[in-house]
PDB file of N, CA and C in Angstrom:
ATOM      1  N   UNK A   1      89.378 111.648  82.870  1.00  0.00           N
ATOM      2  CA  UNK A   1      88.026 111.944  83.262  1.00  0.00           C
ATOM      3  C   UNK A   1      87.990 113.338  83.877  1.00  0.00           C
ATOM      4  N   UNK A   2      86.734 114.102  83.870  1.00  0.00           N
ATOM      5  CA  UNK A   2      86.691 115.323  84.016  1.00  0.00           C
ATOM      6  C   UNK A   2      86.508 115.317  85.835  1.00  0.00           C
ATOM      7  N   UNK A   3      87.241 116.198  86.288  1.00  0.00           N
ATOM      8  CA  UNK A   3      87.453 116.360  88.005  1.00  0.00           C
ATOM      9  C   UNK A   3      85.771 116.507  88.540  1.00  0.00           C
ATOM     10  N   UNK A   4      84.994 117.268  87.957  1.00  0.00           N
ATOM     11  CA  UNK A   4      83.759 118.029  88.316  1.00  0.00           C
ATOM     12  C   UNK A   4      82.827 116.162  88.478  1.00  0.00           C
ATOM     13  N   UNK A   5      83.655 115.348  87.312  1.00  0.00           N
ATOM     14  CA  UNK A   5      82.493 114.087  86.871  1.00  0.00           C
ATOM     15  C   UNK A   5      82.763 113.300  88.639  1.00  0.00           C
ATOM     16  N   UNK A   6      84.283 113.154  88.988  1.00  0.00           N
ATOM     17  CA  UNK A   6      84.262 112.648  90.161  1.00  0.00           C
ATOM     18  C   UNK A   6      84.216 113.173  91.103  1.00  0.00           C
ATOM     19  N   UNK A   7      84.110 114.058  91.699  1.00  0.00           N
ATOM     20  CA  UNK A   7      83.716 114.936  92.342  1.00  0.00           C
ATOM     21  C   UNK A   7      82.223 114.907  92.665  1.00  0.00           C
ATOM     22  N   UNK A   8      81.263 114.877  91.677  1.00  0.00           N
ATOM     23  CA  UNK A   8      79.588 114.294  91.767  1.00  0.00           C
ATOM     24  C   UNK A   8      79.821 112.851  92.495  1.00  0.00           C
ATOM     25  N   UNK A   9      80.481 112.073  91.620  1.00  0.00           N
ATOM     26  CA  UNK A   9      80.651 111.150  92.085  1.00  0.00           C
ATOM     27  C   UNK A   9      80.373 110.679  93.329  1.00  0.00           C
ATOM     28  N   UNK A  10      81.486 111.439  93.901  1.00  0.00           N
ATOM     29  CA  UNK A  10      82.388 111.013  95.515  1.00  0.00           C
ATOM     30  C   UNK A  10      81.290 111.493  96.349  1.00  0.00           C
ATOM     31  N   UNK A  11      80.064 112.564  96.250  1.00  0.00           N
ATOM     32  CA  UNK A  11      79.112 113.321  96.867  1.00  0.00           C
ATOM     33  C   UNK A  11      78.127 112.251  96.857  1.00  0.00           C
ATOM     34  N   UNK A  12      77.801 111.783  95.423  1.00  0.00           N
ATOM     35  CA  UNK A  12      76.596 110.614  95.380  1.00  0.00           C
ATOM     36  C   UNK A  12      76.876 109.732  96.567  1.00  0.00           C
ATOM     37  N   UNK A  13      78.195 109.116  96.264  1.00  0.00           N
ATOM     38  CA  UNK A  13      78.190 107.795  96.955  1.00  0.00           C
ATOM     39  C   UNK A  13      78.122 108.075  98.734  1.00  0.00           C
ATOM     40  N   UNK A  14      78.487 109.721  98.621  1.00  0.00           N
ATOM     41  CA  UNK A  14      78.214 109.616 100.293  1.00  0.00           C
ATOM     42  C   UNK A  14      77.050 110.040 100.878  1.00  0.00           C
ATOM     43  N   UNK A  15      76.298 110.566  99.514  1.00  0.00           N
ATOM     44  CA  UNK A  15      75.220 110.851  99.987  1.00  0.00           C
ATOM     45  C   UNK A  15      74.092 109.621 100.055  1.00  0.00           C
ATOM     46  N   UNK A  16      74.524 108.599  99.311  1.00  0.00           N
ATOM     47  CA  UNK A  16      73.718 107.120  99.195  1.00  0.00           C
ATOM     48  C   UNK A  16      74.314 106.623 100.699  1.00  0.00           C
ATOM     49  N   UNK A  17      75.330 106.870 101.504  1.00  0.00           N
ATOM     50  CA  UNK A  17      76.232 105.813 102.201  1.00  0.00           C
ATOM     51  C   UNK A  17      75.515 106.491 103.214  1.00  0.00           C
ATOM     52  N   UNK A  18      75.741 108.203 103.824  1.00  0.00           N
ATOM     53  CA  UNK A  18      75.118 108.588 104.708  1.00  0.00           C
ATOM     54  C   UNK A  18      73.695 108.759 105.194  1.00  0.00           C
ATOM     55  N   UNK A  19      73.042 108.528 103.980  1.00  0.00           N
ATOM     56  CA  UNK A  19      71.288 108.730 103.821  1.00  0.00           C
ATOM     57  C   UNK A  19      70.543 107.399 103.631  1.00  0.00           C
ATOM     58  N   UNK A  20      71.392 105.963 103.490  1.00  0.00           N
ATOM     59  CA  UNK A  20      70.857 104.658 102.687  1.00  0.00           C
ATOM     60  C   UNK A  20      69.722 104.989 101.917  1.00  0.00           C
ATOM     61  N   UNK A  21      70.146 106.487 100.652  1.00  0.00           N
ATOM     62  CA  UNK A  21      69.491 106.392 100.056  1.00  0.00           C
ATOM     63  C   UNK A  21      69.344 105.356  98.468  1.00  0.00           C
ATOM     64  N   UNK A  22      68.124 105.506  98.251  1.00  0.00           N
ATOM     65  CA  UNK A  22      67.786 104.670  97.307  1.00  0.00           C
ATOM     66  C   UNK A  22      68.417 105.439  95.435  1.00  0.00           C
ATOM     67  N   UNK A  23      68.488 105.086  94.498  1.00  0.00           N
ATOM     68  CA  UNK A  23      68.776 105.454  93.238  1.00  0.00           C
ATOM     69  C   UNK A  23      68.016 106.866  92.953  1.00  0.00           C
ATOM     70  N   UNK A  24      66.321 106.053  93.295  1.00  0.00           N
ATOM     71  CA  UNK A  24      65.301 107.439  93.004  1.00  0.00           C
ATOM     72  C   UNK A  24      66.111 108.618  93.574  1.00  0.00           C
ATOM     73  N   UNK A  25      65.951 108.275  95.174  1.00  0.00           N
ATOM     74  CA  UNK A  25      66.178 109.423  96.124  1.00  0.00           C
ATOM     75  C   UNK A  25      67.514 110.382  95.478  1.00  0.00           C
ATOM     76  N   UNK A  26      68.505 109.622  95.568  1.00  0.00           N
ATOM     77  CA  UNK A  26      69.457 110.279  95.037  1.00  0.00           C
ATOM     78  C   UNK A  26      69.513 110.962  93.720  1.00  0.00           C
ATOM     79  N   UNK A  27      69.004 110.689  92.949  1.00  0.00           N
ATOM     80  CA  UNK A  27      68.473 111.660  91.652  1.00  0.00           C
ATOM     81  C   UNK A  27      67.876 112.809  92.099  1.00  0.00           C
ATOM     82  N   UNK A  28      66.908 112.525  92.775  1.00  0.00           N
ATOM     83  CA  UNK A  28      65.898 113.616  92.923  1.00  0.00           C
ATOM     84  C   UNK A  28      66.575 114.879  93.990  1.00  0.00           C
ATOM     85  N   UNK A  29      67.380 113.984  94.610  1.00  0.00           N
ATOM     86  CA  UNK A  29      68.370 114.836  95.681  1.00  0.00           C
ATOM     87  C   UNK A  29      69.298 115.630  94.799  1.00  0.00           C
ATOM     88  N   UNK A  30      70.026 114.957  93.729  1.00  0.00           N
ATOM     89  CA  UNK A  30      71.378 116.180  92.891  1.00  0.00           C
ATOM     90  C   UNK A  30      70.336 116.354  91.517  1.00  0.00           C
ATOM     91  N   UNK A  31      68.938 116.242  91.432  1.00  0.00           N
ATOM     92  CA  UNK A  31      68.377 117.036  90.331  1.00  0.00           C
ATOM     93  C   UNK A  31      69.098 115.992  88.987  1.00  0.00           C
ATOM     94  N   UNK A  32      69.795 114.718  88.971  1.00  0.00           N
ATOM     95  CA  UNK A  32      70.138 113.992  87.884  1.00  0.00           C
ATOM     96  C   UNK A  32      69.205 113.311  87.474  1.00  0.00           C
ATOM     97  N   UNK A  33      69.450 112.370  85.998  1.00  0.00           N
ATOM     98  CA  UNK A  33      68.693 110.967  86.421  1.00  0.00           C
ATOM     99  C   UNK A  33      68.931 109.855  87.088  1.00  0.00           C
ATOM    100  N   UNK A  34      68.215 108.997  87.035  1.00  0.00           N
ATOM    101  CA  UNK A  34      68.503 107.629  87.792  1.00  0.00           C
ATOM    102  C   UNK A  34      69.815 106.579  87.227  1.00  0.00           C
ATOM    103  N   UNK A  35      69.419 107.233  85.283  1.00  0.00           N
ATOM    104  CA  UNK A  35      71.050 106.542  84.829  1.00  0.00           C
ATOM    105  C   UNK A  35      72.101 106.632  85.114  1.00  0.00           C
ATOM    106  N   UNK A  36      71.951 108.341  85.296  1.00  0.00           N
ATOM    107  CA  UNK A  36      73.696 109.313  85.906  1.00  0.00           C
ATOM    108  C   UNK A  36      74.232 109.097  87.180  1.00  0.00           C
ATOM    109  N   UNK A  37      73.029 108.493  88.235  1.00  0.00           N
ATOM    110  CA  UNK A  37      73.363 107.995  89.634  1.00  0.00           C
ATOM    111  C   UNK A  37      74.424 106.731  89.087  1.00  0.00           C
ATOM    112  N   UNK A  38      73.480 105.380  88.491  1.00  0.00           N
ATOM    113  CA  UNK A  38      74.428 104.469  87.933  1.00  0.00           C
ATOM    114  C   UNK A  38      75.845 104.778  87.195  1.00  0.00           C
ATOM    115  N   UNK A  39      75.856 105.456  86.574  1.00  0.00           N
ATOM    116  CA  UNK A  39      76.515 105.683  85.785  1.00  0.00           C
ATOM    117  C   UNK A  39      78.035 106.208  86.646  1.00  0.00           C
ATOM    118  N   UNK A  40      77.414 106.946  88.361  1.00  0.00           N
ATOM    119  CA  UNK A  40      78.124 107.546  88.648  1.00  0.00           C
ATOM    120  C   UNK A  40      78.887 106.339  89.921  1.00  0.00           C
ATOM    121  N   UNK A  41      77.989 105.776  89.651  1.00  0.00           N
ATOM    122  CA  UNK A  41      78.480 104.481  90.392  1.00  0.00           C
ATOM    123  C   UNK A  41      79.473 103.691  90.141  1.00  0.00           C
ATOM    124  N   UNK A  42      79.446 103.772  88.911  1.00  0.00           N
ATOM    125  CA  UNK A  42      80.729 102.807  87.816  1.00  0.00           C
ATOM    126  C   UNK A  42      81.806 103.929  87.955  1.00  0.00           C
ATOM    127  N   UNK A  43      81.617 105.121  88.132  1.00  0.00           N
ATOM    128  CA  UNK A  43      83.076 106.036  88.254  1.00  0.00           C
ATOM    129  C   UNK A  43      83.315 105.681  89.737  1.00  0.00           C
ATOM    130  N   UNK A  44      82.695 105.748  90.837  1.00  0.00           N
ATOM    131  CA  UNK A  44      83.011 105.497  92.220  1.00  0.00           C
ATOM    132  C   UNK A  44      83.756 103.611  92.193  1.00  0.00           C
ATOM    133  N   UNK A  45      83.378 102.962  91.444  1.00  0.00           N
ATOM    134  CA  UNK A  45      84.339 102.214  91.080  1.00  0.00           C
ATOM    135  C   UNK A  45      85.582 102.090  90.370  1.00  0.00           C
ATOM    136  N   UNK A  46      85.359 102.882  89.686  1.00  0.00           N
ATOM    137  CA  UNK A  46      86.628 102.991  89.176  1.00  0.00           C
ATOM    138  C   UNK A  46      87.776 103.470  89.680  1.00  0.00           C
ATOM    139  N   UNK A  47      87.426 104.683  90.873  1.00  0.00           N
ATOM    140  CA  UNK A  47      88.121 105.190  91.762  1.00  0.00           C
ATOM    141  C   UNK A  47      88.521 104.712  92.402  1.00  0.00           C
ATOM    142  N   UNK A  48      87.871 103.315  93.146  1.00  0.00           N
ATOM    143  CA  UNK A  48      88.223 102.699  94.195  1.00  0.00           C
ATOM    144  C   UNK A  48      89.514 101.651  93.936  1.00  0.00           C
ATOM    145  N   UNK A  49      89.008 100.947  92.805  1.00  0.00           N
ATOM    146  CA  UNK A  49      90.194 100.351  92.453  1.00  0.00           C
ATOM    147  C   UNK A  49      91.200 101.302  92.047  1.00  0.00           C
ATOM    148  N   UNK A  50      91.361 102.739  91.212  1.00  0.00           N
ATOM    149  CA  UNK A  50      92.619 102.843  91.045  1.00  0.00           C
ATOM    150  C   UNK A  50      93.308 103.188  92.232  1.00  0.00           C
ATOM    151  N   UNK A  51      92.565 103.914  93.216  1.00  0.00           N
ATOM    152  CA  UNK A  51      93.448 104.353  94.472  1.00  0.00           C
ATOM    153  C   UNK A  51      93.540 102.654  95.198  1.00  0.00           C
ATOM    154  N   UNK A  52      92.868 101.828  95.059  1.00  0.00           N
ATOM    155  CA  UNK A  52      93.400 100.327  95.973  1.00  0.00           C
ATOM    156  C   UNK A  52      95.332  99.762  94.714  1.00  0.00           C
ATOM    157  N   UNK A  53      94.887 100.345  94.071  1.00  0.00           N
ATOM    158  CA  UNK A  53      95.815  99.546  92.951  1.00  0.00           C
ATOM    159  C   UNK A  53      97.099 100.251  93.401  1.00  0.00           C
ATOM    160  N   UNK A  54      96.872 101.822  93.710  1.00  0.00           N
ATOM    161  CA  UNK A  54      97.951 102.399  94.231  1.00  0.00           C
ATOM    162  C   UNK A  54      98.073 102.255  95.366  1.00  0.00           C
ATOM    163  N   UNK A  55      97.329 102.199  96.678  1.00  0.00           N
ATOM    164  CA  UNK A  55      97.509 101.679  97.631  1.00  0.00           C
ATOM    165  C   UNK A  55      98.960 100.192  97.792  1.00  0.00           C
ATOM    166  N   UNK A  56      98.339  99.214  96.706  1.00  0.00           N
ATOM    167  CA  UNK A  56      99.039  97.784  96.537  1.00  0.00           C
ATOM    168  C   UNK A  56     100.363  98.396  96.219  1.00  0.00           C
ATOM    169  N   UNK A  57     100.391  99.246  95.069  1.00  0.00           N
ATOM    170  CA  UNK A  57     101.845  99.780  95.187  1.00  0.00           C
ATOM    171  C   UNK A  57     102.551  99.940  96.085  1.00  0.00           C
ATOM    172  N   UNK A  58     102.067 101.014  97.398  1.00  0.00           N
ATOM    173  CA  UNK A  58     103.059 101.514  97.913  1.00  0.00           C
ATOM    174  C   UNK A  58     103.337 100.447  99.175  1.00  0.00           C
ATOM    175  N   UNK A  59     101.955  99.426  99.001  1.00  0.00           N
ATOM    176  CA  UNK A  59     102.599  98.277 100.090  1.00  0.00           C
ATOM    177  C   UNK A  59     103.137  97.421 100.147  1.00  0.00           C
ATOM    178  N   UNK A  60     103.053  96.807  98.999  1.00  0.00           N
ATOM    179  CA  UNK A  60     103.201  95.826  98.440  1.00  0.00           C
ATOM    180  C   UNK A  60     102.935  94.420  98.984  1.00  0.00           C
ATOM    181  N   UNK A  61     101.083  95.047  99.105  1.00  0.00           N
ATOM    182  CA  UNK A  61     100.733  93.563  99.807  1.00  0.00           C
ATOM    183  C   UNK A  61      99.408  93.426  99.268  1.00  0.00           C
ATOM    184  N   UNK A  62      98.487  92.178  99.629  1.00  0.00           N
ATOM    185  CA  UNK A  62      97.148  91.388  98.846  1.00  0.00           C
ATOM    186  C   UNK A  62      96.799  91.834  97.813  1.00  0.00           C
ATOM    187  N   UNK A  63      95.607  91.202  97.843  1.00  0.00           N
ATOM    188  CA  UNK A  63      94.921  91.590  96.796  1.00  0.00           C
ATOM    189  C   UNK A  63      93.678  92.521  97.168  1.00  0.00           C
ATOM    190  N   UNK A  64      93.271  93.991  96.193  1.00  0.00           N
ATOM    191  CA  UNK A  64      92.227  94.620  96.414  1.00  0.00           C
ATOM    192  C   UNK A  64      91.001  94.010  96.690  1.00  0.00           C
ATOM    193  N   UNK A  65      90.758  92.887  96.145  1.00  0.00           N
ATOM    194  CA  UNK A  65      89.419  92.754  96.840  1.00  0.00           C
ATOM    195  C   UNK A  65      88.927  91.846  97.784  1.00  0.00           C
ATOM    196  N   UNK A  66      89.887  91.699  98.224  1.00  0.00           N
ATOM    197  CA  UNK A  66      90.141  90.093  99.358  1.00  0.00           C
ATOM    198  C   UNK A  66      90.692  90.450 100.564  1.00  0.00           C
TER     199      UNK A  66
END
């Protein structure tokens, strides 16, 4: 995946986390659409699990989502 794609990403989700903004808001805030917010949502997931997955690696303990 392209660095620039998560990178939006990681900004959305803190800008949704620090602002409890809404989908609209956040579009209208990085000038995207409302799909690319979603869309960017499924990469902020994806992130999370691979860094929890590596996390589990280096601990070698639970499970990520529990």
């Amino acid at each position: 995946m392209k660095e620039y794609i998560e990178e939006r990403a990681i900004a959305i989700a803190n800008y949704i986390i620090d602002h409890n903004a809404t989908v609209r808001q956040t579009a209208r805030r990085f000038g995207i659409s409302k799909s690319t917010v979603h869309k960017d949502a499924g990469v902020i997931i994806g992130i999370s699990q691979r860094e929890c997955k590596k996390a589990l690696i280096l601990t070698d303990s639970g499970d990520c989502l529990g």
